[in-house]
Protein backbone atom coordinates (compact mmCIF):
# COMPACT_ATOMS: atom_id res chain seq x y z
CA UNK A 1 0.00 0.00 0.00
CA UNK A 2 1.86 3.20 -1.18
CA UNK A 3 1.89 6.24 1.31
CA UNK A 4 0.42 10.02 -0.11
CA UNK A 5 2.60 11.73 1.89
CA UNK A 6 5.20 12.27 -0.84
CA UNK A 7 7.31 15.02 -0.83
CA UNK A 8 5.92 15.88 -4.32
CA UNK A 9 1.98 16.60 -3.08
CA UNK A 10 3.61 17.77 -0.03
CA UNK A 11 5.32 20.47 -1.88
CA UNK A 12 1.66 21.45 -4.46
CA UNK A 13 -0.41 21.93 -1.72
CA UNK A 14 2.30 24.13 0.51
CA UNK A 15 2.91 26.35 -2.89
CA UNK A 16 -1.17 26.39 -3.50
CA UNK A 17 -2.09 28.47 -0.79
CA UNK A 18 -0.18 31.72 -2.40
CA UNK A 19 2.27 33.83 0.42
CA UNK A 20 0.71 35.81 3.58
CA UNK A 21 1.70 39.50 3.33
CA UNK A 22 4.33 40.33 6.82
CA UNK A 23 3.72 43.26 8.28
CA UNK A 24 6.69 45.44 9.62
CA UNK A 25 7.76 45.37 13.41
CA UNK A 26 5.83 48.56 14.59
CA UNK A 27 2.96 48.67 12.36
CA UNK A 28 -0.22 49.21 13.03
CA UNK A 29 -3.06 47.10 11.55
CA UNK A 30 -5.97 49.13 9.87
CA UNK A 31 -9.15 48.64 10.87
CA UNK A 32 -11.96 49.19 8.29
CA UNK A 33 -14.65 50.80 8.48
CA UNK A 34 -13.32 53.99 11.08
CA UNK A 35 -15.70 54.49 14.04
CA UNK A 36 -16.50 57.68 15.98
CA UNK A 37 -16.71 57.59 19.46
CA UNK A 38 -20.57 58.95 20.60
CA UNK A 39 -20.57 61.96 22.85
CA UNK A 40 -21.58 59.53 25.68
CA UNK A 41 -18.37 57.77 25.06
CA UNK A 42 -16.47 60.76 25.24
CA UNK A 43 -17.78 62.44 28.37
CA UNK A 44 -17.12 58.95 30.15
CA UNK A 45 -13.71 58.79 28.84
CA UNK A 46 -13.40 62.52 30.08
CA UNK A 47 -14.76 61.72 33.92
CA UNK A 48 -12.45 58.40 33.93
CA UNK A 49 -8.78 60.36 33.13
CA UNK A 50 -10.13 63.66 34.88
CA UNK A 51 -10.40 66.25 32.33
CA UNK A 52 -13.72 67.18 32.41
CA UNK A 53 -13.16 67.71 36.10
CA UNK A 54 -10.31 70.01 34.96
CA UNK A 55 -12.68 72.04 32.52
CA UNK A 56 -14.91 72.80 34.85
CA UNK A 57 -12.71 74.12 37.44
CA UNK A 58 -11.06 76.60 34.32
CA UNK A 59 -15.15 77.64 33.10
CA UNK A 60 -15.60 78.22 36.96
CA UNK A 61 -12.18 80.24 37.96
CA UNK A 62 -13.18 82.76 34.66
CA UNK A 63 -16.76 83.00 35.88
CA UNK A 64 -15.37 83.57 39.40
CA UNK A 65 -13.08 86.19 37.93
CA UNK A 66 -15.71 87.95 36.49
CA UNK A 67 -17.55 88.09 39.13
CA UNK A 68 -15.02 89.45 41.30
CA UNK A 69 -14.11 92.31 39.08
CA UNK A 70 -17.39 93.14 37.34
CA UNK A 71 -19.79 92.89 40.55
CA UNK A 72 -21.35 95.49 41.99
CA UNK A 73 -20.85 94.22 45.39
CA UNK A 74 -16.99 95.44 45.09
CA UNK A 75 -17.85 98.42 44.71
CA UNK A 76 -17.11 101.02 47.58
CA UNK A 77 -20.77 101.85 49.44
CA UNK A 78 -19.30 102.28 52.94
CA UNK A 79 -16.37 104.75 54.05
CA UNK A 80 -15.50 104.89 57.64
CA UNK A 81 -13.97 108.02 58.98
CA UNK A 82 -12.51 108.67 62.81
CA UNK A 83 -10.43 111.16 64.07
CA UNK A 84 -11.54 114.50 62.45
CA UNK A 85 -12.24 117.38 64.01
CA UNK A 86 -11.85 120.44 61.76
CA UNK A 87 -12.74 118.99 59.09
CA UNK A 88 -16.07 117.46 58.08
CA UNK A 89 -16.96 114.29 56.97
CA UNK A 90 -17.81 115.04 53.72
CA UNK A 91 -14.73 116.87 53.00
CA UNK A 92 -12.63 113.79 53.73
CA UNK A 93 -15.04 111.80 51.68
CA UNK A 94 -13.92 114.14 49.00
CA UNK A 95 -10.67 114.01 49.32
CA UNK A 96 -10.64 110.56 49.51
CA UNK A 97 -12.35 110.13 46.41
CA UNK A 98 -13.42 106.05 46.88
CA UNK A 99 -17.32 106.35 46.86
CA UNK A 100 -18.31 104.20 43.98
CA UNK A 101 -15.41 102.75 43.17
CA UNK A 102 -13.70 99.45 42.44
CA UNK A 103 -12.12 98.28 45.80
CA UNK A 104 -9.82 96.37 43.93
CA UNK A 105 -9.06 100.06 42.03
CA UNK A 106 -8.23 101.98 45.29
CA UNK A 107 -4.86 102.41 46.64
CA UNK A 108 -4.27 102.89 50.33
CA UNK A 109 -1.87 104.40 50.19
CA UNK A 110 -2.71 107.16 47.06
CA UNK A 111 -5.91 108.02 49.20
CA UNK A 112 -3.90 108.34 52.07
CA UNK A 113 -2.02 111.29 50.60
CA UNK A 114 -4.84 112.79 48.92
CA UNK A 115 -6.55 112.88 52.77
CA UNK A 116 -3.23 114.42 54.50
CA UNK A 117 -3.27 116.96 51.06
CA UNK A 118 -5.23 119.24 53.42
CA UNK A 119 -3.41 121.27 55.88
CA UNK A 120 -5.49 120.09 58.94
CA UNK A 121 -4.21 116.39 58.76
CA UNK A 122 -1.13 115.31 59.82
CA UNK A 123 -1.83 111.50 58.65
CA UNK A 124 -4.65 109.35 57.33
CA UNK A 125 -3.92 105.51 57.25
CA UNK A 126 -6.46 103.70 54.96
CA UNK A 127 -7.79 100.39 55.39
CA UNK A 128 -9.61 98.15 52.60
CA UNK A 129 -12.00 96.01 53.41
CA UNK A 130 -14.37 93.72 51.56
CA UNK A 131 -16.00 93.63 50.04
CA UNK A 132 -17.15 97.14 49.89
CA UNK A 133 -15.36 99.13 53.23
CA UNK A 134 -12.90 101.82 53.29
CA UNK A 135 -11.55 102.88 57.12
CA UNK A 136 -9.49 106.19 56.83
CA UNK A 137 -8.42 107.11 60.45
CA UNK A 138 -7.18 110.87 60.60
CA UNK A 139 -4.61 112.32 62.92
CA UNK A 140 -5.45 115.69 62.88
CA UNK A 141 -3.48 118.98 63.22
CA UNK A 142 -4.15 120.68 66.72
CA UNK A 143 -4.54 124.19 66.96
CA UNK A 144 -1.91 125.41 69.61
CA UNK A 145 -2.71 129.09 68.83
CA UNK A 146 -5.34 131.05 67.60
CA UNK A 147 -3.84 133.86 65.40
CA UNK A 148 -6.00 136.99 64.88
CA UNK A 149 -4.95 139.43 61.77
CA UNK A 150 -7.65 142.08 60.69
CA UNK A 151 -9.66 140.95 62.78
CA UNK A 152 -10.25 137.20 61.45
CA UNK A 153 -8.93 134.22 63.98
CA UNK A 154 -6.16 131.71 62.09
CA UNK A 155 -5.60 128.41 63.68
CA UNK A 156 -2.23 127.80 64.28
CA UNK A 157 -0.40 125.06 65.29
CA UNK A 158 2.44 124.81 67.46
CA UNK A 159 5.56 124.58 64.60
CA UNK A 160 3.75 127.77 63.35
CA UNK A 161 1.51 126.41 60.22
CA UNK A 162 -1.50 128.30 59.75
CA UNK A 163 -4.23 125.58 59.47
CA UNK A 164 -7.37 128.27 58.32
CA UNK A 165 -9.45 130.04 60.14
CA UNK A 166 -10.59 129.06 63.11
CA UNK A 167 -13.71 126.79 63.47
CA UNK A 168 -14.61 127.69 67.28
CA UNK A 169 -17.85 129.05 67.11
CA UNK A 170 -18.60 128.79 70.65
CA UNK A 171 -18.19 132.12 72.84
CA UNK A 172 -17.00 130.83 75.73
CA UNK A 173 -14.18 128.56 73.78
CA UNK A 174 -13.00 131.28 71.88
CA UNK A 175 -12.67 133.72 75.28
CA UNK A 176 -10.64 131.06 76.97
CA UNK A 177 -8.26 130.16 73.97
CA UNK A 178 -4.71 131.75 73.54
CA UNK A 179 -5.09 133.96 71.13
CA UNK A 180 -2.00 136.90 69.91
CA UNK A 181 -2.87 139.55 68.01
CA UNK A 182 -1.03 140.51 64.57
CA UNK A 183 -0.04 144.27 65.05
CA UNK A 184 0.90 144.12 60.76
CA UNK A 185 -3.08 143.87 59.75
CA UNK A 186 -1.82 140.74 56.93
CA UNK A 187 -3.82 138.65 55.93
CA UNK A 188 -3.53 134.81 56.21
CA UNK A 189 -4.31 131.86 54.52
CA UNK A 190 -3.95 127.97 55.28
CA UNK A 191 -0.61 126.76 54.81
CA UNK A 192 1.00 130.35 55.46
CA UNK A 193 4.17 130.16 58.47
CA UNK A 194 4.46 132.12 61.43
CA UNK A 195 7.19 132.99 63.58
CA UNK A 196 7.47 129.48 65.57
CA UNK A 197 9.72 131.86 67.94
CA UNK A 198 6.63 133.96 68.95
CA UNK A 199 4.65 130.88 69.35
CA UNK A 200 6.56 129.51 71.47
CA UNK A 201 7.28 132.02 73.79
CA UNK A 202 3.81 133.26 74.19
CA UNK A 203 3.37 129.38 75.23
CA UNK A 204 6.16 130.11 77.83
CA UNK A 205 4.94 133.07 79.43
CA UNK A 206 0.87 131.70 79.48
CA UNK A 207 2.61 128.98 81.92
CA UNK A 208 5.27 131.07 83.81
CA UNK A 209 3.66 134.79 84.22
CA UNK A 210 0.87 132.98 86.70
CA UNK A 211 3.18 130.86 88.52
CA UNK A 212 6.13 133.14 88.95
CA UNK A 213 4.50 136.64 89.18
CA UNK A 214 0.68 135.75 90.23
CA UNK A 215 -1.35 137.53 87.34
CA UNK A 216 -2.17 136.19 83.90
CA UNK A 217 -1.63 138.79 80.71
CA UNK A 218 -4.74 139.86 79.51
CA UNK A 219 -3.76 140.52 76.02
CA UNK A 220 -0.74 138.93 73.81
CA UNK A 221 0.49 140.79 70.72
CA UNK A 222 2.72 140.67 68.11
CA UNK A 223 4.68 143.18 66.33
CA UNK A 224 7.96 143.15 63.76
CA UNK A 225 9.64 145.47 65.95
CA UNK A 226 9.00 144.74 69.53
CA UNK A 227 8.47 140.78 68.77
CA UNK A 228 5.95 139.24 71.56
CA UNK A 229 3.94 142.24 73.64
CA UNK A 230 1.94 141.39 76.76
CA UNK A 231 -0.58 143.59 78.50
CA UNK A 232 -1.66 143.38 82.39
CA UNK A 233 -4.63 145.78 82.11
CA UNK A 234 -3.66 148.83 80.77
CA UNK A 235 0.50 148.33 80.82
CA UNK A 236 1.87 146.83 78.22
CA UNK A 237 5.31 145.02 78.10
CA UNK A 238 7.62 144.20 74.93
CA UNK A 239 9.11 141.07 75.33
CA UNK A 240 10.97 140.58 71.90
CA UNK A 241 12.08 136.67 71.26
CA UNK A 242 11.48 133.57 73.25
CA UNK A 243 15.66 133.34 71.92
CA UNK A 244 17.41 136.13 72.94
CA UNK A 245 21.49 135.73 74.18
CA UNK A 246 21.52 138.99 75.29
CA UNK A 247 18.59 139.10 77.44
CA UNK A 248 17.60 135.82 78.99
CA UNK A 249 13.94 135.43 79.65
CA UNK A 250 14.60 134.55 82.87
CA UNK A 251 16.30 138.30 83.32
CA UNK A 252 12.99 139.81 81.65
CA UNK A 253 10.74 138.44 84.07
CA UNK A 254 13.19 139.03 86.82
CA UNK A 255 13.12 143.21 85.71
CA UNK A 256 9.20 142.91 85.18
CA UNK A 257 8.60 141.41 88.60
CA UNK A 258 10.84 144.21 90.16
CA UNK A 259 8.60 146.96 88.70
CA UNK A 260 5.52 144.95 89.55
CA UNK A 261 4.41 147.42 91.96
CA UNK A 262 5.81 150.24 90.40
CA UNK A 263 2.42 152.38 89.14
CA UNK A 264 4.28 154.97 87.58
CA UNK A 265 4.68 153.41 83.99
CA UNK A 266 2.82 151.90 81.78
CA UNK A 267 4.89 150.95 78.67
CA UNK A 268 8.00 148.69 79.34
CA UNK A 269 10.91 147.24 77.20
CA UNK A 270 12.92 144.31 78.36
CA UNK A 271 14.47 143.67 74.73
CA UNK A 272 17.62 145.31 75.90
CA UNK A 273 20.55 145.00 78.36
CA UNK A 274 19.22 148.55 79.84
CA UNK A 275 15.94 147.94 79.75
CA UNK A 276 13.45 151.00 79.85
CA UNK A 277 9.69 152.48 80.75
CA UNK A 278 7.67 155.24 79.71
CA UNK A 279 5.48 156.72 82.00
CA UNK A 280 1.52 157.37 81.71
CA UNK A 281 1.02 160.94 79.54
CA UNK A 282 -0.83 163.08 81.49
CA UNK A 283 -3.01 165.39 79.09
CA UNK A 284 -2.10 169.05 79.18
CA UNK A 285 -5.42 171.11 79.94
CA UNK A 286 -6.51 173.07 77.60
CA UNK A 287 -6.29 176.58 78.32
CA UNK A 288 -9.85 178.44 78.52
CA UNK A 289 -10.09 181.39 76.29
């Protein structure tokens, strides 16, 4: 019985079934027809590597940003003001210049300096607050001095800087205050500078006078010649500058004090090394015809 398994038909039926195309090492196999993921597919894929969770947070951070900038709940509707005095409310408000704006617009520190523009402020820190508060605390200026020229009252403070004029409306305030009396008839205007040497002294002699020679002047003036005058009643005593080598003011008061109870003058000068008085005129009668 003869075998079919010679090489012969081996070899027809190998050669029959035509070679198998090889594909290269790194080749990818095409798969016919392409399919499109549906958008159900997609958002899944999305929630399963995280990006949708990242797209939301972006869409939310703009909205957010928006918000922030564009709403009118950061907008300034409350400005807190402590410390004034002098000055108003309102006028700080305007100086400040913050109603109805941005907060995230306003800087501290710009209002700040706008606040202390005026001559009655020394400082005015500014605070922001949201999401709609402005503090501005004011450290005012205080009046040392009132300053009367032509008959208008300045207040002064005590390096000399003429704030405006005074605000005290009250009687009673304005009889008790310190007031000197401009002999030149200038007028004044905020921001103008008086001699801090006349302040000073007049500041001096409201403490000492009482305590050292038991009566309080009645009337402080001021004069470019004579410097610093007091009055006690009807005499009246130049006093020149608080700074004075030549005459100490200790040596004034000293000559003052000795002439205390002297009644015969009524004018004295203590400027001077030798100082002098001049003695009440007596009218000359008038002859009858």
């Amino acid at each position: 019985m003869s075998s079919d398994t010679s090489p012969r038909k081996t070899r027809s039926r190998f050669a029959g079934r035509g070679a198998r195309p090889r594909s290269t090492v790194g080749q990818l196999r095409r798969r016919d027809p392409m399919v499109r993921p549906s958008f159900t597919l997609i958002v899944r894929m999305m929630v399963r590597n995280g990006k949708l969770g990242a797209l939301i947070l972006v869409l939310f951070g703009l909205w957010a940003i928006w918000y922030v900038f564009r709403s009118e709940r950061f907008v300034v509707h409350s400005v807190e003001i402590s410390g004034n005095r002098s000055l108003s409310s309102a006028e700080i408000r305007e100086l400040a210049a913050v109603d109805e704006q941005s907060i995230w617009r306003i800087d501290p520190a710009a209002v700040a300096a706008r606040v202390a523009s005026s001559t009655y402020v020394v400082t005015a820190p500014v605070t922001v607050l949201l999401p709609d508060r402005v503090l501005i605390r004011v450290q005012e200026r205080e009046a040392a001095i009132l300053w009367s020229s032509q008959g208008t009252n300045y207040e002064v403070t005590a390096d000399g800087r003429v704030l405006g004029t005074a605000r005290i409306t009250n009687t009673a305030a304005l009889t008790s205050a310190l007031v000197v009396y401009d002999t030149r008839q200038t007028p004044l205007s905020a921001g103008d500078q008086i001699d801090s040497d006349a302040l000073e002294l007049v500041q001096t002699l409201q403490l000492r006078i009482p305590a050292e020679l038991g009566w309080t002047p009645s009337r402080y003036e001021w004069d470019p010649y004579y410097g610093i005058m007091i009055y006690n009643g009807e005499r009246k005593i130049a006093l020149g500058r608080m700074a004075d080598e030549r005459m100490p003011l200790d040596t004034k008061l000293a000559v003052v004090d000795s002439l205390d109870n002297d009644t015969s003058w009524i004018f004295l000068d203590v400027r001077s090394t030798k100082p002098y008085y001049r003695g009440a005129v007596t009218p000359t009668p008038t002859p009858e015809p």
